[in-house]
C-alpha atoms as a PDB file:
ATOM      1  CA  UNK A   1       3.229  23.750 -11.817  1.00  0.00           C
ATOM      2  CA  UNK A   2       5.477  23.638 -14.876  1.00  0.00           C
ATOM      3  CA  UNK A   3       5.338  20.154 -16.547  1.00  0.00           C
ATOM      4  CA  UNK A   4       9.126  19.712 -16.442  1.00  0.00           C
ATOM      5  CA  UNK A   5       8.578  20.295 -12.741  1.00  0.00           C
ATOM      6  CA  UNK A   6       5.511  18.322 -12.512  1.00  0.00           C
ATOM      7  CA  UNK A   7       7.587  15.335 -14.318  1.00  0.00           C
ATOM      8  CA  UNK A   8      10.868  15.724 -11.979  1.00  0.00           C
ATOM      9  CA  UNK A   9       8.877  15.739  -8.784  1.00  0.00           C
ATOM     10  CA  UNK A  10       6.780  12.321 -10.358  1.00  0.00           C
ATOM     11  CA  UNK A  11      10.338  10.370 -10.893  1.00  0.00           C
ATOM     12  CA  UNK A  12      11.872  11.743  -7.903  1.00  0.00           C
ATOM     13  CA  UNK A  13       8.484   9.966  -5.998  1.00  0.00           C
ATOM     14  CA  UNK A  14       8.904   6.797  -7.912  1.00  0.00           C
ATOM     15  CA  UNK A  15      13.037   6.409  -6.827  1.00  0.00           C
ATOM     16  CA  UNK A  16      12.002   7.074  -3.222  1.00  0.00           C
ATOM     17  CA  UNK A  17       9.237   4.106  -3.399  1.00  0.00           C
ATOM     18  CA  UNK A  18      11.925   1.812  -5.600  1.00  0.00           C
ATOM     19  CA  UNK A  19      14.382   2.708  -2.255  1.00  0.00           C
ATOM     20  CA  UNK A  20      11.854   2.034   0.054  1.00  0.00           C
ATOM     21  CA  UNK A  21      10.646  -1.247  -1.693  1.00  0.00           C
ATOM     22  CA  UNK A  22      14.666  -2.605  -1.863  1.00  0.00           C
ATOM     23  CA  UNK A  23      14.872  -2.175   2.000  1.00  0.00           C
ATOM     24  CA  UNK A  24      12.630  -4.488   2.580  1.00  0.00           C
ATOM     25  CA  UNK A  25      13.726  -8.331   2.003  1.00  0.00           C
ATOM     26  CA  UNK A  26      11.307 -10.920  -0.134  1.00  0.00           C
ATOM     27  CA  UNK A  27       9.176 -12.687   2.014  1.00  0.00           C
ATOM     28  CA  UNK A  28      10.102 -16.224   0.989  1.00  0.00           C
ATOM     29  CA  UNK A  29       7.877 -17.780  -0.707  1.00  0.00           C
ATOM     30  CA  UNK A  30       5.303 -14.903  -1.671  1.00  0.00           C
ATOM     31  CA  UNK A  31       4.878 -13.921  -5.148  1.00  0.00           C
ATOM     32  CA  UNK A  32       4.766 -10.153  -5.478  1.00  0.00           C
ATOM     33  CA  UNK A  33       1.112 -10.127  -6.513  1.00  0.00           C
ATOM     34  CA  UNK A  34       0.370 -11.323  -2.790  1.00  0.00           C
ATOM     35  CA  UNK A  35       2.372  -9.171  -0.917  1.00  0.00           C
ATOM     36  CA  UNK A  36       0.660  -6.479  -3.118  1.00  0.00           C
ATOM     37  CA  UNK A  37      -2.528  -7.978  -2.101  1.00  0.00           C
ATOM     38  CA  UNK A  38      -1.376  -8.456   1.731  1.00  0.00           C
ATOM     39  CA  UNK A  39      -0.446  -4.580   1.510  1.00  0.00           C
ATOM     40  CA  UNK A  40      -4.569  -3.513   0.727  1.00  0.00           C
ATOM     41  CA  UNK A  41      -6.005  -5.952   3.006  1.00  0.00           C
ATOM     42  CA  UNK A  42      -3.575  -4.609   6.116  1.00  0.00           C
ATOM     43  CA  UNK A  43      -4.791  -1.227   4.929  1.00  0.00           C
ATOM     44  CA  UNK A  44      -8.424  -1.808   5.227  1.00  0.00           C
ATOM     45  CA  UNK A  45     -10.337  -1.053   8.544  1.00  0.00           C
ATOM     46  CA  UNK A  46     -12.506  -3.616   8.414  1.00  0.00           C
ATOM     47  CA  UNK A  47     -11.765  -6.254   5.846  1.00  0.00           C
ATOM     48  CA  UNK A  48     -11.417  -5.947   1.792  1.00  0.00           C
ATOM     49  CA  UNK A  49     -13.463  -8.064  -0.671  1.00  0.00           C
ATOM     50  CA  UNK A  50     -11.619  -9.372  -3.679  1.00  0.00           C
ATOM     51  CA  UNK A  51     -13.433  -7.035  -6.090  1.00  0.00           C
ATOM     52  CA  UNK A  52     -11.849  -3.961  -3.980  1.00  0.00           C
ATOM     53  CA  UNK A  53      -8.749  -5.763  -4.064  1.00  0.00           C
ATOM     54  CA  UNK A  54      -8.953  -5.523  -7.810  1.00  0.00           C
ATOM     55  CA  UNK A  55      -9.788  -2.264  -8.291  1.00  0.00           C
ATOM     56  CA  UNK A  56      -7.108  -0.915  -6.180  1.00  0.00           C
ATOM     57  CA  UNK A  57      -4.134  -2.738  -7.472  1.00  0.00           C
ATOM     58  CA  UNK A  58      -5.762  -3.068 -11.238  1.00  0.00           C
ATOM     59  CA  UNK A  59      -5.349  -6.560 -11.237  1.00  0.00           C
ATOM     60  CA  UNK A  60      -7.720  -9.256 -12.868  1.00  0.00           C
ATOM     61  CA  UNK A  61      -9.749 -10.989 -10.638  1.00  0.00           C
ATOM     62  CA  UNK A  62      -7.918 -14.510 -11.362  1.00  0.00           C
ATOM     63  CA  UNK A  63      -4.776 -12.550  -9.971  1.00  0.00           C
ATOM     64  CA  UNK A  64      -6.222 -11.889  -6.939  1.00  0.00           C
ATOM     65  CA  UNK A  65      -7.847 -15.035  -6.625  1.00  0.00           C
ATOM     66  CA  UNK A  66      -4.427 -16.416  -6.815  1.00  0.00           C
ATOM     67  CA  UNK A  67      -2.958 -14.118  -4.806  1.00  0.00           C
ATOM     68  CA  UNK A  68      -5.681 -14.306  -1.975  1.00  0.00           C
ATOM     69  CA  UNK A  69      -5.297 -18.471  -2.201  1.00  0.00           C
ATOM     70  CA  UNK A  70      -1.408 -17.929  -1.846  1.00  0.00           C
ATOM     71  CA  UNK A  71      -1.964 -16.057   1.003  1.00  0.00           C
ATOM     72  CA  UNK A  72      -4.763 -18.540   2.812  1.00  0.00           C
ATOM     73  CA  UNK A  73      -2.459 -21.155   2.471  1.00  0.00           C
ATOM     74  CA  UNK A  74       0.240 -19.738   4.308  1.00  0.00           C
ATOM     75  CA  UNK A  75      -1.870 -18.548   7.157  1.00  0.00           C
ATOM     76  CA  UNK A  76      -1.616 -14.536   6.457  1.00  0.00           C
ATOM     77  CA  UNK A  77      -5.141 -13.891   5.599  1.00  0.00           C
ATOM     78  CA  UNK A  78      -8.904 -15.012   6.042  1.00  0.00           C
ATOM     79  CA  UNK A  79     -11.760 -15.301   4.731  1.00  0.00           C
ATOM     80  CA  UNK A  80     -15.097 -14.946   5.953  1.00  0.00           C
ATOM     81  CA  UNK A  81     -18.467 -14.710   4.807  1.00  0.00           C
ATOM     82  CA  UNK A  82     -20.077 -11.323   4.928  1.00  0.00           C
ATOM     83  CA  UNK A  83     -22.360 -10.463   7.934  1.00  0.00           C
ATOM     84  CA  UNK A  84     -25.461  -8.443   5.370  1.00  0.00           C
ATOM     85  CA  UNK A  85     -24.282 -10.527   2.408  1.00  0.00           C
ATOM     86  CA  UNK A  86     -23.229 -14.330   3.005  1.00  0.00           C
ATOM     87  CA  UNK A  87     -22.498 -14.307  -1.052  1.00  0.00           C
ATOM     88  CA  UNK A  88     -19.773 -11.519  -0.377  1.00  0.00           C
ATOM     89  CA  UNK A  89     -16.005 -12.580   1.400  1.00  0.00           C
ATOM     90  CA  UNK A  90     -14.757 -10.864   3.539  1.00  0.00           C
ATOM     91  CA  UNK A  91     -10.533 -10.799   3.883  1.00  0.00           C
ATOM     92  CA  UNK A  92      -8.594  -9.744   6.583  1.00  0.00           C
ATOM     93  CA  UNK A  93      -5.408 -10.440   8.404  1.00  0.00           C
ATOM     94  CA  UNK A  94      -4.609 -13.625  10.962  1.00  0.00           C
ATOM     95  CA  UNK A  95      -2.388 -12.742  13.318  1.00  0.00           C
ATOM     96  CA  UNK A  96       0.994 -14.215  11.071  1.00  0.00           C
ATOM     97  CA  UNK A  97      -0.499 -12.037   8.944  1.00  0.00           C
ATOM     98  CA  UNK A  98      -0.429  -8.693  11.380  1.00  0.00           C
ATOM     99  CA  UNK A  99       3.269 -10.146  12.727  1.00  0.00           C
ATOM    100  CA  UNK A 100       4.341  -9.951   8.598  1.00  0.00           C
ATOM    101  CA  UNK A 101       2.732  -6.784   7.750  1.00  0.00           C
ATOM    102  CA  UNK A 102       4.495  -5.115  11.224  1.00  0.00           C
ATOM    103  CA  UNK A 103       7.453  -5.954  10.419  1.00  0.00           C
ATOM    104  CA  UNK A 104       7.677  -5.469   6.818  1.00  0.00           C
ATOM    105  CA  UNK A 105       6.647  -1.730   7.603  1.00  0.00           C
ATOM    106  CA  UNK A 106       9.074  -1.276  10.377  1.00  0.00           C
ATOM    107  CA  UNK A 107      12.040  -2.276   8.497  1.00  0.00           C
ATOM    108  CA  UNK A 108      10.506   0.042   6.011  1.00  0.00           C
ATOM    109  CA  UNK A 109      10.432   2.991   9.075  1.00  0.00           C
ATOM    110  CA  UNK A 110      13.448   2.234  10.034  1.00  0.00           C
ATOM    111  CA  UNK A 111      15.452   2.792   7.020  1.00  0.00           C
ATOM    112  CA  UNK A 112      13.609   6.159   6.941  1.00  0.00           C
ATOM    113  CA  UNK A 113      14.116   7.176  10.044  1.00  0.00           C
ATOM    114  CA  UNK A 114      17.500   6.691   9.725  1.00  0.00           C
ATOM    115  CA  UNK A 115      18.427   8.432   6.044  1.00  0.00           C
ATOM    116  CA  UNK A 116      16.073  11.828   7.324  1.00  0.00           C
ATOM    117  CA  UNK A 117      18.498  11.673  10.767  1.00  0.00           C
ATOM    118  CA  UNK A 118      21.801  11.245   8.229  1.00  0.00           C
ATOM    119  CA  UNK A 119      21.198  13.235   6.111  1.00  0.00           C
ATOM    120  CA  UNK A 120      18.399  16.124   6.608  1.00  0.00           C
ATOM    121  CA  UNK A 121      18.728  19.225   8.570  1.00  0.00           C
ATOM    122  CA  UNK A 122      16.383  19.820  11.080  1.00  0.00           C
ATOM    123  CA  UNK A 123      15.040  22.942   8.582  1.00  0.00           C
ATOM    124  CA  UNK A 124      14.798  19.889   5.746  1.00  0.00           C
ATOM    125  CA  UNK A 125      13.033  17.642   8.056  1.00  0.00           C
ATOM    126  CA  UNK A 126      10.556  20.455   9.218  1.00  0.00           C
ATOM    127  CA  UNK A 127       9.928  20.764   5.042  1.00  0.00           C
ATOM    128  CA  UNK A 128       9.656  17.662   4.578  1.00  0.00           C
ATOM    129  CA  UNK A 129       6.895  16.907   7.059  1.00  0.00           C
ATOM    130  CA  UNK A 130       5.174  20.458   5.749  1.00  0.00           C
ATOM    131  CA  UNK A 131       5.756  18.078   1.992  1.00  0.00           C
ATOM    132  CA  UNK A 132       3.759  15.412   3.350  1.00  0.00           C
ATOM    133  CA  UNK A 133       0.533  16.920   4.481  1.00  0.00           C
ATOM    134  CA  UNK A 134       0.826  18.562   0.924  1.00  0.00           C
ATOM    135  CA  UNK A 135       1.037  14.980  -0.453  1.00  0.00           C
ATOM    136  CA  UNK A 136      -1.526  13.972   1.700  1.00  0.00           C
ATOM    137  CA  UNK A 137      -3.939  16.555   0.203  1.00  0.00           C
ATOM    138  CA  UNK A 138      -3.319  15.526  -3.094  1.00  0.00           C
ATOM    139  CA  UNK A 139      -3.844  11.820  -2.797  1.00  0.00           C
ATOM    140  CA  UNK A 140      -7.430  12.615  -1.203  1.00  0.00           C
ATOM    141  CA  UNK A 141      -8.668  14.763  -4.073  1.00  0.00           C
ATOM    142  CA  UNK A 142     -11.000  13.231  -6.541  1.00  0.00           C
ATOM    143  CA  UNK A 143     -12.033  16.041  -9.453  1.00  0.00           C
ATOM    144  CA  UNK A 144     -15.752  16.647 -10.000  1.00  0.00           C
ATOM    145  CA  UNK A 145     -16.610  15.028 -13.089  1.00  0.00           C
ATOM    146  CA  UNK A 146     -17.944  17.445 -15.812  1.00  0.00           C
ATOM    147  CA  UNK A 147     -21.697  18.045 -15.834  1.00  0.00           C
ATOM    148  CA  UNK A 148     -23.642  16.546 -18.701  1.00  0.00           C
ATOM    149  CA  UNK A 149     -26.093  19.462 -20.473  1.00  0.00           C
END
């Protein structure tokens, strides 16, 4: 792909996620660090520990700290002591927390849903759900670092 190309397709990502992020309304109260945080935690399976939490969003571990207190205190998340390591925490969602995360996604989906119906063809659509397994792709590759000699 052709840098200029490469670049467009980049900033064209980046407005759709700006879009996506003004549709939904602030949760009152919550910084934007936590609802960053609340975002990871939702996403995990089976809980997150801070350190994870870190590493995904690059934030210092003070940020998350006060992120993951924020979050306590207003009943979204929990934390629990690991089951193999009782030094480790686990986090994961209460059920306010599940009820938040729900419906911050579907007014999300629903202000998708309705600009592809408004404004895609159903050829566009068909491309654009072709796009996403292609996007898909690309966020799960991870290069093979170079061999030492």
């Amino acid at each position: 792909m052709k840098d200029e190309d490469l670049h467009r397709l980049l900033g064209q990502l980046r407005t759709l996620q700006r879009r996506q992020r003004r549709e939904r309304p602030p949760v009152e109260g919550l910084s934007q660090s936590a609802v960053r945080v609340l975002g990871v935690v939702a996403r995990s399976e089976c809980g997150s520990q801070p350190t994870q939490i870190g590493r995904e969003l690059v934030m210092t571990s003070s940020n998350v700290a006060g992120a993951l207190s924020e979050l306590t205190e207003r009943g979204f998340v929990e934390r629990t002591a690991d089951r193999v390591d009782t030094r480790r925490v686990n986090i994961t969602l209460t059920p306010a927390g599940e009820r938040l995360v729900a419906r911050d996604r579907a007014l999300r989906d629903d202000w998708l849903a309705e600009a592809i119906q408004n404004l895609l063809t159903n050829k566009e659509e068909a491309t654009l759900i072709a796009a996403g397994y292609i996007l898909e792709r690309l966020a799960n590759y991870f290069p093979t670092p170079p061999r030492e000699n």
